[in-house]
Protein backbone atom coordinates (compact mmCIF):
# COMPACT_ATOMS: atom_id res chain seq x y z
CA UNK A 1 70.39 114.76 115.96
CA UNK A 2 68.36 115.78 113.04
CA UNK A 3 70.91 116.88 110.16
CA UNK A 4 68.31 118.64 108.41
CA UNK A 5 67.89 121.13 111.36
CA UNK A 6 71.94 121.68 111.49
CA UNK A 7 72.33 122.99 107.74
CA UNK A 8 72.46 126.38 107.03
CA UNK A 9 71.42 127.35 103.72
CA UNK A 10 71.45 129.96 101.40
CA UNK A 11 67.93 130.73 101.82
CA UNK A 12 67.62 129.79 106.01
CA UNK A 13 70.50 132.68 105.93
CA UNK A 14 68.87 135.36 103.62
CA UNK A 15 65.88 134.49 105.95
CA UNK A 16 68.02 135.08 108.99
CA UNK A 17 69.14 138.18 107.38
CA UNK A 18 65.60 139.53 107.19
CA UNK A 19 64.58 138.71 110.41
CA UNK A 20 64.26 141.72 112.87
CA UNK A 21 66.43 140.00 114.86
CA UNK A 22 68.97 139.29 112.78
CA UNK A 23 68.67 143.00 111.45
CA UNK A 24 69.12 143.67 114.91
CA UNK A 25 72.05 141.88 114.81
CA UNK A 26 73.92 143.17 112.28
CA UNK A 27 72.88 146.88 113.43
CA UNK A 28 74.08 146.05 117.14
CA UNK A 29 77.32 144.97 115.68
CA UNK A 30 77.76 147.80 113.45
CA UNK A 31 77.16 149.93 116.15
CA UNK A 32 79.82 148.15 118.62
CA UNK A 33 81.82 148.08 115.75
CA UNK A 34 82.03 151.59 114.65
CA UNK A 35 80.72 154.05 117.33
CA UNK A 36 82.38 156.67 115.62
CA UNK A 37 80.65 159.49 114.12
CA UNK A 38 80.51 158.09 110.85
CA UNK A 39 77.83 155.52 112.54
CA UNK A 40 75.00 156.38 110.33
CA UNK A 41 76.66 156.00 107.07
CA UNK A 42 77.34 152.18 107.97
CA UNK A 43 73.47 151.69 108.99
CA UNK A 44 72.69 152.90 105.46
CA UNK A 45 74.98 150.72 103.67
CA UNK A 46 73.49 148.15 106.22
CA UNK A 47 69.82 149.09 105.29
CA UNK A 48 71.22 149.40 101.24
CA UNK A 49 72.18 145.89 101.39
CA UNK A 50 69.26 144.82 102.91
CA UNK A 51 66.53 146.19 101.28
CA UNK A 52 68.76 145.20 97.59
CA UNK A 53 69.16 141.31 98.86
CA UNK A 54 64.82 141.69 99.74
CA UNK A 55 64.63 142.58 96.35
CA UNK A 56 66.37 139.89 94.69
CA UNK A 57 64.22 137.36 96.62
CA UNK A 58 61.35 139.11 95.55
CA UNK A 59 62.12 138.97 92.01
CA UNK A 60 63.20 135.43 92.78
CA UNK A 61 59.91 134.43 94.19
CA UNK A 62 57.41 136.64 91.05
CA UNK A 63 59.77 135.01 88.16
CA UNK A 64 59.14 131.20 89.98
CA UNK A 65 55.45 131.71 90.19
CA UNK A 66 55.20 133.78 86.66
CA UNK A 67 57.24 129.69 85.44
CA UNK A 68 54.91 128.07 87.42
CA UNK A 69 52.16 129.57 86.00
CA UNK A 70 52.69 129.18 82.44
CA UNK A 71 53.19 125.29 82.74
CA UNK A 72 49.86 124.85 84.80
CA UNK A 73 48.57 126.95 81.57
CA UNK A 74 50.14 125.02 78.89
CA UNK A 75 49.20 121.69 80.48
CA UNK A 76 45.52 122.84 80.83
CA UNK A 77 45.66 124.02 76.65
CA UNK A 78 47.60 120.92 75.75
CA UNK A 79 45.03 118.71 77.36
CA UNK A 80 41.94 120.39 75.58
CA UNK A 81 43.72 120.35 72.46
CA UNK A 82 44.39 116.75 72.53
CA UNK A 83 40.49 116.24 73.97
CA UNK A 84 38.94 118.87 71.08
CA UNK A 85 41.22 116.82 68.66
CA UNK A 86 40.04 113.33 69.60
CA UNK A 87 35.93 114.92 69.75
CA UNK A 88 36.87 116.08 65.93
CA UNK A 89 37.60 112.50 65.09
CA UNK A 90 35.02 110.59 66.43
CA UNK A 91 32.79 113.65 64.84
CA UNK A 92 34.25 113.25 61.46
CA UNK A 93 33.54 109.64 61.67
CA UNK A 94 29.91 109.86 62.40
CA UNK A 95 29.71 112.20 59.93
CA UNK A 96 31.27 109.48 56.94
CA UNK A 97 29.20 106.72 58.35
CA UNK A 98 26.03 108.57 58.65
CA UNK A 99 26.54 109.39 54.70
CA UNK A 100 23.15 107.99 54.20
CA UNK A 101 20.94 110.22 56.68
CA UNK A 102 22.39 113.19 56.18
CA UNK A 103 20.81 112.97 52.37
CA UNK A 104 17.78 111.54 53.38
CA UNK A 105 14.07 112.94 54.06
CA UNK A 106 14.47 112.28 58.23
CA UNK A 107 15.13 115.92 58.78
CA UNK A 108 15.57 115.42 62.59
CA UNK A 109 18.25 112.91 62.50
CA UNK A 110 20.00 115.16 59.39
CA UNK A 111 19.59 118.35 62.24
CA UNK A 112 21.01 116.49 65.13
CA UNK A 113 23.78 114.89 62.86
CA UNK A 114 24.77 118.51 61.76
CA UNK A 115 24.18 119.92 65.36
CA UNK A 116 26.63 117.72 66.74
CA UNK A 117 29.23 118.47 63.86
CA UNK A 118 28.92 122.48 63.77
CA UNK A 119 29.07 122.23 67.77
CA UNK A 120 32.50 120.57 67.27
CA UNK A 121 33.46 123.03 64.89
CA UNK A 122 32.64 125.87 66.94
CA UNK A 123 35.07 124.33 69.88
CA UNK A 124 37.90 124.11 66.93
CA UNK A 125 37.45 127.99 66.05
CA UNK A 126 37.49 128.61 69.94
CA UNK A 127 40.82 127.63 69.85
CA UNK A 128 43.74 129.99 68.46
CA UNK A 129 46.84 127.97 66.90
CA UNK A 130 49.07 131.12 68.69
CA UNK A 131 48.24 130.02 72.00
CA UNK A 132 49.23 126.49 71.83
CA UNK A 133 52.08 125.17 74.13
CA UNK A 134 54.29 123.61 71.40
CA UNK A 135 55.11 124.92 68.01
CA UNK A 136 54.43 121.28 66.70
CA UNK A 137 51.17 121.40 67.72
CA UNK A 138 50.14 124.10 65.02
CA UNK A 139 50.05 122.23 61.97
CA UNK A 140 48.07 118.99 63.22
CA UNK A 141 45.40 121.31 65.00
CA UNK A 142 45.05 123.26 61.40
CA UNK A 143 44.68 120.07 59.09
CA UNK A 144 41.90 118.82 61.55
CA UNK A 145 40.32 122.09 61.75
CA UNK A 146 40.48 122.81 58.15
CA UNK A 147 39.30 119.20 57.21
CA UNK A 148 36.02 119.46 59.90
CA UNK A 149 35.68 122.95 57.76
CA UNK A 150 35.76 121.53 54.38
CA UNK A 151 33.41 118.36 55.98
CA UNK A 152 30.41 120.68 57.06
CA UNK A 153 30.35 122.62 54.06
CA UNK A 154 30.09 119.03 52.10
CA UNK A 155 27.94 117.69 54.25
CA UNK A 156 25.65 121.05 54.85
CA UNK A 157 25.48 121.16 50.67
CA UNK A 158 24.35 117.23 50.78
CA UNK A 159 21.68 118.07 54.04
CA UNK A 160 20.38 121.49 52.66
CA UNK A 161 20.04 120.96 48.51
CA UNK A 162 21.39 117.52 47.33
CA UNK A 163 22.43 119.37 44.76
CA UNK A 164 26.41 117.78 45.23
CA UNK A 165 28.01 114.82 43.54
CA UNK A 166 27.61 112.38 46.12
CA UNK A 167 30.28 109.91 45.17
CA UNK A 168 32.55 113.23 45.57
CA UNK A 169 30.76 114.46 49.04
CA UNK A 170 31.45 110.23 50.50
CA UNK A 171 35.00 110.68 49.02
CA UNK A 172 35.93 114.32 50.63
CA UNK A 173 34.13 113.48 54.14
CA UNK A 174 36.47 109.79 53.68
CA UNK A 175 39.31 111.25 53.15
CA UNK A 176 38.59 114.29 55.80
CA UNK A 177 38.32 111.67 58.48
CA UNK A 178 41.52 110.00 57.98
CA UNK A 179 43.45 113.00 58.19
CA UNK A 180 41.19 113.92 61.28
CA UNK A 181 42.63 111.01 62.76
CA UNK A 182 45.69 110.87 61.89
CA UNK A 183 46.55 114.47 62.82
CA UNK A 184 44.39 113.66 66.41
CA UNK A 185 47.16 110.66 66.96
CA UNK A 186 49.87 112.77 66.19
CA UNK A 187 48.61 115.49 68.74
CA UNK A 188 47.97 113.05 71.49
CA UNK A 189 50.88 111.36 71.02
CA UNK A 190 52.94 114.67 71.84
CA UNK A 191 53.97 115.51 75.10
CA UNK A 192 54.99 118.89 77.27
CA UNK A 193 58.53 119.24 78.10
C-alpha cells in the first residue's frame, strides 16, 4: 500500500474542508446534529469558519508567490550585476592598453575604442545601486562605476584635445582598471542567500 496516499495532511484536510463535498459534510452533520430552530445560526458559524480558513490559504498562497518572486528578481539583478561588472573590466582594460590609439591621428579606431567604453558606461548608469539584492553589493558596483566615469572623461580629454598630461591620463586609466577588477572579483565572488 502506498503510504503517501494514507497520510492526511494539514493541507489534503483544509482541501477536504473546501470541497463541496466535504462542505456538504459538515452542513449534513450540523443539520443532523442540531435540527433545532437555532439551525441557521450553526450554518453561519459553519460558513464563518469556512470562508476565514479560505482566506488564510489565500494569503498563504499571494505571500509564497510575492517570496518567490522577489528571489527569481534578485537572482536575475545579481547575475547582470556580476556580468555588467566583469564587461567594465575587460572595458577598462582595453581602454589602458589601447593608451596609444586613443591619442593618435586613426580617428576610427579612437571612435570605436570610445564607442565601446561609453556603451559600457551607459549599462553602469542603467543600473540603480537601490535595487541591488545585497547591501554589499553597493559599494563595489559604485567604485567600478565611478572609476569607468573618471576613465572616459581621461580618456575623452586624451581622444578629443591632447591637451592632458599623459603620464597622468596612463596613470589614472592604470589605476582605474585595477580597482575595476578588483571590485568585479569581489562582486562575483558574492553569492544570494
Amino acid at each position: 500500500m502506498n503510504t503517501d496516499s494514507a497520510k492526511f495532511t494539514n493541507k489534503r484536510l483544509v482541501l477536504w474542508l473546501l470541497s463541496p463535498l466535504g462542505v456538504l459534510l459538515v452542513v449534513g452533520g450540523a443539520v443532523l446534529a442540531f435540527m433545532q430552530k437555532d439551525a441557521p445560526a450553526w450554518f453561519q458559524v459553519i460558513g464563518s469558519l469556512a470562508a476565514v480558513i479560505t482566506a488564510l490559504v489565500v494569503a498563504n498562497k499571494q505571500a509564497r508567490d510575492t517570496a518567490q518572486a522577489r528571489r527569481s528578481k534578485d537572482e536575475v539583478v545579481f547575475r547582470l550585476v556580476c556580468g555588467v561588472a566583469e564587461r567594465a573590466a575587460a572595458v577598462s582594460s582595453l581602454l589602458f592598453q589601447n593608451f596609444d590609439t586613443i591619442q593618435s591621428n586613426d580617428k576610427a579606431a579612437r571612435v570605436e575604442i570610445m564607442t565601446t567604453v561609453e556603451e559600457q558606461l551607459l549599462a553602469m548608469r542603467g543600473i540603480n545601486p537601490v535595487d541591488l539584492p545585497l547591501p554589499d553589493m553597493v559599494e563595489p558596483f559604485l567604485v567600478i562605476r565611478g572609476a569607468l566615469e573618471q576613465s572616459v572623461v581621461m580618456a575623452r580629454l586624451l581622444s578629443d584635445t591632447g591637451m592632458i598630461d599623459r603620464l597622468r591620463c596612463a596613470t589614472t586609466l592604470s589605476m582605474n582598471s585595477q580597482a575595476i577588477h578588483q571590485a568585479a572579483r569581489k562582486l562575483s565572488g558574492m553569492r544570494l542567500a
